[in-house]
C-alpha atoms as a PDB file:
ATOM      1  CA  UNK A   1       7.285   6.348 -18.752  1.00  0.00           C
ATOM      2  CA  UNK A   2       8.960   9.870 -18.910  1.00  0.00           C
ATOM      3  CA  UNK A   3      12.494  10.213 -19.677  1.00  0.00           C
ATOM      4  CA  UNK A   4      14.651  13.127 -19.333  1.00  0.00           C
ATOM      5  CA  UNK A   5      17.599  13.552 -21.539  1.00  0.00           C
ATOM      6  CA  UNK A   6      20.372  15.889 -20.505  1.00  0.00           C
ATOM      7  CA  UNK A   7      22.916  17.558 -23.700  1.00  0.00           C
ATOM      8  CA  UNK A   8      25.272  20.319 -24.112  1.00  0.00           C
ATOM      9  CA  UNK A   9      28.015  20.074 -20.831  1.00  0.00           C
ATOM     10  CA  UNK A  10      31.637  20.123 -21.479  1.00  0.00           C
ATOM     11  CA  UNK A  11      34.324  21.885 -20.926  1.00  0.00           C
ATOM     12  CA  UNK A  12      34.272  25.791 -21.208  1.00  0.00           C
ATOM     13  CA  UNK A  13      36.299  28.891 -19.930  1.00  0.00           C
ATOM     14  CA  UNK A  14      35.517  31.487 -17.553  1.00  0.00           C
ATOM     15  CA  UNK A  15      33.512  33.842 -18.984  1.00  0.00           C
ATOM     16  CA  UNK A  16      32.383  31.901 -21.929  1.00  0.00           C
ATOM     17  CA  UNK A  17      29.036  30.693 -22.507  1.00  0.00           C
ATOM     18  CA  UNK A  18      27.406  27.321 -22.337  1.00  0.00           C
ATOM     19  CA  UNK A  19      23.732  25.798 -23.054  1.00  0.00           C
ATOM     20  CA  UNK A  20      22.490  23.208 -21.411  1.00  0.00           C
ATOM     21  CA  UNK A  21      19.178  21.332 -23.168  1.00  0.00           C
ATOM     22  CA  UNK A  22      17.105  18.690 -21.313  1.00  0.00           C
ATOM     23  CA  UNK A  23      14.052  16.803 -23.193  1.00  0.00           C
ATOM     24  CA  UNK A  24      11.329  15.288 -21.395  1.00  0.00           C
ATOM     25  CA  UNK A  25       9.311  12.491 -23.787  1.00  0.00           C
ATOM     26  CA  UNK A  26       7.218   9.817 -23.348  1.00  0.00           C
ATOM     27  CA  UNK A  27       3.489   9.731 -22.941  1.00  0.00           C
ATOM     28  CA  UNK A  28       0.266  10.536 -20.833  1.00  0.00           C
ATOM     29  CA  UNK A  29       1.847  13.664 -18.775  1.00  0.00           C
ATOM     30  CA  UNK A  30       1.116  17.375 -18.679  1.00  0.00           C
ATOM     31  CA  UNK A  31       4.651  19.224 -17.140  1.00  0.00           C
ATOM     32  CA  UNK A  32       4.308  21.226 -14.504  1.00  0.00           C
ATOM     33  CA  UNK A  33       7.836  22.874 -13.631  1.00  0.00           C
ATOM     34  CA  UNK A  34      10.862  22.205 -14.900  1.00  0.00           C
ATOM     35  CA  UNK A  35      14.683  23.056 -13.831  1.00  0.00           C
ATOM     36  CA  UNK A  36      17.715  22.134 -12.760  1.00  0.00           C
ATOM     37  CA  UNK A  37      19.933  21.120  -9.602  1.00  0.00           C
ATOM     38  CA  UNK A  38      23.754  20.834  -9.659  1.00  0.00           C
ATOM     39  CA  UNK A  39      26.333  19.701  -7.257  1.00  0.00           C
ATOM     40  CA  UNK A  40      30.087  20.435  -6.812  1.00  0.00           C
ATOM     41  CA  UNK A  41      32.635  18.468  -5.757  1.00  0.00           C
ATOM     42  CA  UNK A  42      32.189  17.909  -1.945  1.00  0.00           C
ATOM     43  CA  UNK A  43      28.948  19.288  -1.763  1.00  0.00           C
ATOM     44  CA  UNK A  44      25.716  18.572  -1.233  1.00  0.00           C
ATOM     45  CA  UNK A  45      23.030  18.941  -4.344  1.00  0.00           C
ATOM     46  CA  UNK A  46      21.995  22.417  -4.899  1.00  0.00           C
ATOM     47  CA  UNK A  47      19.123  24.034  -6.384  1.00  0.00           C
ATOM     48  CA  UNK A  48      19.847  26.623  -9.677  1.00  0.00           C
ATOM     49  CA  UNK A  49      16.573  27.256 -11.461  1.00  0.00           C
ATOM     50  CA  UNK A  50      13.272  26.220 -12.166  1.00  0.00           C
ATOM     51  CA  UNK A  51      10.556  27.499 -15.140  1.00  0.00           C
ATOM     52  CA  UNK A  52       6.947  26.942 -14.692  1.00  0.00           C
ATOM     53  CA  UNK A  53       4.714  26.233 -17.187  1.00  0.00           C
ATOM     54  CA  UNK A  54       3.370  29.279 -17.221  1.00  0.00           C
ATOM     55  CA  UNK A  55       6.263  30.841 -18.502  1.00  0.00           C
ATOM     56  CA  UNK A  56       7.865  32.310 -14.983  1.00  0.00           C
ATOM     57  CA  UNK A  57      11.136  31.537 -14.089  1.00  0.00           C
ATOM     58  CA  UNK A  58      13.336  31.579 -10.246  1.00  0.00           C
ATOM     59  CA  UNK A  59      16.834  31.496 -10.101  1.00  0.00           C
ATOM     60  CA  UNK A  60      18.863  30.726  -7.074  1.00  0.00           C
ATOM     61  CA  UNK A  61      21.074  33.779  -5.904  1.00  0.00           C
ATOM     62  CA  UNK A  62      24.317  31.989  -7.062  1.00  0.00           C
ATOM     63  CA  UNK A  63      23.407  32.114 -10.734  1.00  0.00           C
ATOM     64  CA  UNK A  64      20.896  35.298 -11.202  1.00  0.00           C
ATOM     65  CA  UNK A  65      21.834  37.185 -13.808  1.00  0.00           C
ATOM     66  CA  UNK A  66      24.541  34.879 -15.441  1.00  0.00           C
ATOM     67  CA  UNK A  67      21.985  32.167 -16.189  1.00  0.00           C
ATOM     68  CA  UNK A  68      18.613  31.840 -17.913  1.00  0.00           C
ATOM     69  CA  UNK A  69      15.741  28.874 -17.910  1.00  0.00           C
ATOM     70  CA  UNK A  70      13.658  29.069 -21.242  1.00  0.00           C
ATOM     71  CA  UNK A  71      11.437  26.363 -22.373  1.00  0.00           C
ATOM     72  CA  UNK A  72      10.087  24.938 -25.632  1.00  0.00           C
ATOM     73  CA  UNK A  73       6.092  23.809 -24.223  1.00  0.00           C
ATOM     74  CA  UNK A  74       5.730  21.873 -27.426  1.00  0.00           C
ATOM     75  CA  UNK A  75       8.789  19.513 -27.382  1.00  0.00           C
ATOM     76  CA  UNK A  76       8.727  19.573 -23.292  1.00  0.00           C
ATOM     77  CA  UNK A  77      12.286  20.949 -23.720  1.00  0.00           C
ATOM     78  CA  UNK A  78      13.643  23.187 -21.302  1.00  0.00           C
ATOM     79  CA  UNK A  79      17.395  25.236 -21.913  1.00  0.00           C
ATOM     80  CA  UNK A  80      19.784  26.591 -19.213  1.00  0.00           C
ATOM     81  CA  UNK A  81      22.073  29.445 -20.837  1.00  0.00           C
ATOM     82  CA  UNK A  82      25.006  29.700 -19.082  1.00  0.00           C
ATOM     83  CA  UNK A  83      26.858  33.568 -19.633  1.00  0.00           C
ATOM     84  CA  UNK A  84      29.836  34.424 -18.037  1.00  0.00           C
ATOM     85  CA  UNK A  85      30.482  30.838 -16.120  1.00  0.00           C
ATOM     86  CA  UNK A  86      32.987  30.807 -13.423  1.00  0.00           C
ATOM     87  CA  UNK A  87      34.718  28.087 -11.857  1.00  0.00           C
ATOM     88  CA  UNK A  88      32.500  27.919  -9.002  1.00  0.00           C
ATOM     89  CA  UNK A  89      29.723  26.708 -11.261  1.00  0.00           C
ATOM     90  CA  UNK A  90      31.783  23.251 -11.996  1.00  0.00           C
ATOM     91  CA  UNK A  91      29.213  20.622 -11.326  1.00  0.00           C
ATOM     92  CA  UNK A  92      27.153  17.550 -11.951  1.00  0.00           C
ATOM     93  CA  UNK A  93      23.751  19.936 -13.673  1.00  0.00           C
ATOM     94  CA  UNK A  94      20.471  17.422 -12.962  1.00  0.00           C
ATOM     95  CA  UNK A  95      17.496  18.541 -15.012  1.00  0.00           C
ATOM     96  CA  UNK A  96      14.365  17.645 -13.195  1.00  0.00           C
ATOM     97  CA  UNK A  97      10.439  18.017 -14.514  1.00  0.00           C
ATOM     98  CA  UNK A  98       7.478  18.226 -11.770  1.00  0.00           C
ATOM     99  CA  UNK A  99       4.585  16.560 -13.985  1.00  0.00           C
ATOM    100  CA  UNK A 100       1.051  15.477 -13.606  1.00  0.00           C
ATOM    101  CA  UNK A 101       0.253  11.838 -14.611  1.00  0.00           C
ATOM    102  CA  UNK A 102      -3.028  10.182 -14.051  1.00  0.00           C
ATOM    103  CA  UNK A 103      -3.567  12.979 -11.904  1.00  0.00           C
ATOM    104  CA  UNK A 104      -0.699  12.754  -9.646  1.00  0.00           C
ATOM    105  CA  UNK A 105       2.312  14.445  -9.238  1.00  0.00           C
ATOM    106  CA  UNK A 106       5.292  12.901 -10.032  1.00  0.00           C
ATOM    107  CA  UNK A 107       9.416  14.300 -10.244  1.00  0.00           C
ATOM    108  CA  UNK A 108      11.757  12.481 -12.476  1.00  0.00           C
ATOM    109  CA  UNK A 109      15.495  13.324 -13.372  1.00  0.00           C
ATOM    110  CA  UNK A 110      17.594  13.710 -15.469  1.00  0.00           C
ATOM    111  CA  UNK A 111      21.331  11.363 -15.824  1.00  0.00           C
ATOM    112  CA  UNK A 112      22.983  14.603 -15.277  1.00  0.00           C
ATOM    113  CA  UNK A 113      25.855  16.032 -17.649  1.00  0.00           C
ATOM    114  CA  UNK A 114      29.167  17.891 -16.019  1.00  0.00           C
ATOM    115  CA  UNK A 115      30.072  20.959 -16.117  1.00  0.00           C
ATOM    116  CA  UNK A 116      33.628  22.242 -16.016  1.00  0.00           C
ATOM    117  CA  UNK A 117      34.696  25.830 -15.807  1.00  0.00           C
ATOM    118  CA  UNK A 118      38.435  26.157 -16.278  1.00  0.00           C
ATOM    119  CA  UNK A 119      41.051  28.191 -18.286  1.00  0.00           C
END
């Protein structure tokens, strides 16, 4: 019953700036965390960032300070900013959410939207 939408991936040049939005709706859930996983070409799914509900944020190593998780509690909507993107971020981004339903934990995902860092 909970969808996540993905929105905002494209195309965009090194050292530009990109936001990626993901939605969680539906009914009957509280969220507990909320973030995002992305995989390159070749490689094996990575983890970038997650936001707690709480407000408190971790960032993989890859992406600290160049990136930044925010979330909007009321709409279940959680953004990725994306400053000063380089090639090596092109990926597949996956939005995931960690929620509680019926009191049990549950972790759904996102279709995933791509990246692409180029000049």
């Amino acid at each position: 019953q909970v969808q996540l939408v993905e929105s905002g991936g494209g195309l965009v040049q090194p050292g530009g700036s990109l936001r990626l939005s993901c939605a969680a709706s539906g009914s009957g859930f509280s969220v507990n965390v909320m973030g995002w996983y992305r995989q390159a070409p070749g490689k094996q799914r990575d983890w970038v960032a997650a936001i707690i509900s709480d407000g408190s944020t971790n960032y993989a190593d890859s992406v600290k300070g160049r990136f930044t998780l925010s979330r909007d509690n009321a709409e279940n909507t959680v953004y990725l900013q994306m400053n000063s993107p380089q090639p090596e971020d092109t990926a597949v981004y996956y939005c995931y959410a960690e929620v509680v339903r019926s009191q049990r934990a549950f972790t759904y995902w996102g279709q995933g939207t791509q990246v692409t860092v180029s000049s």
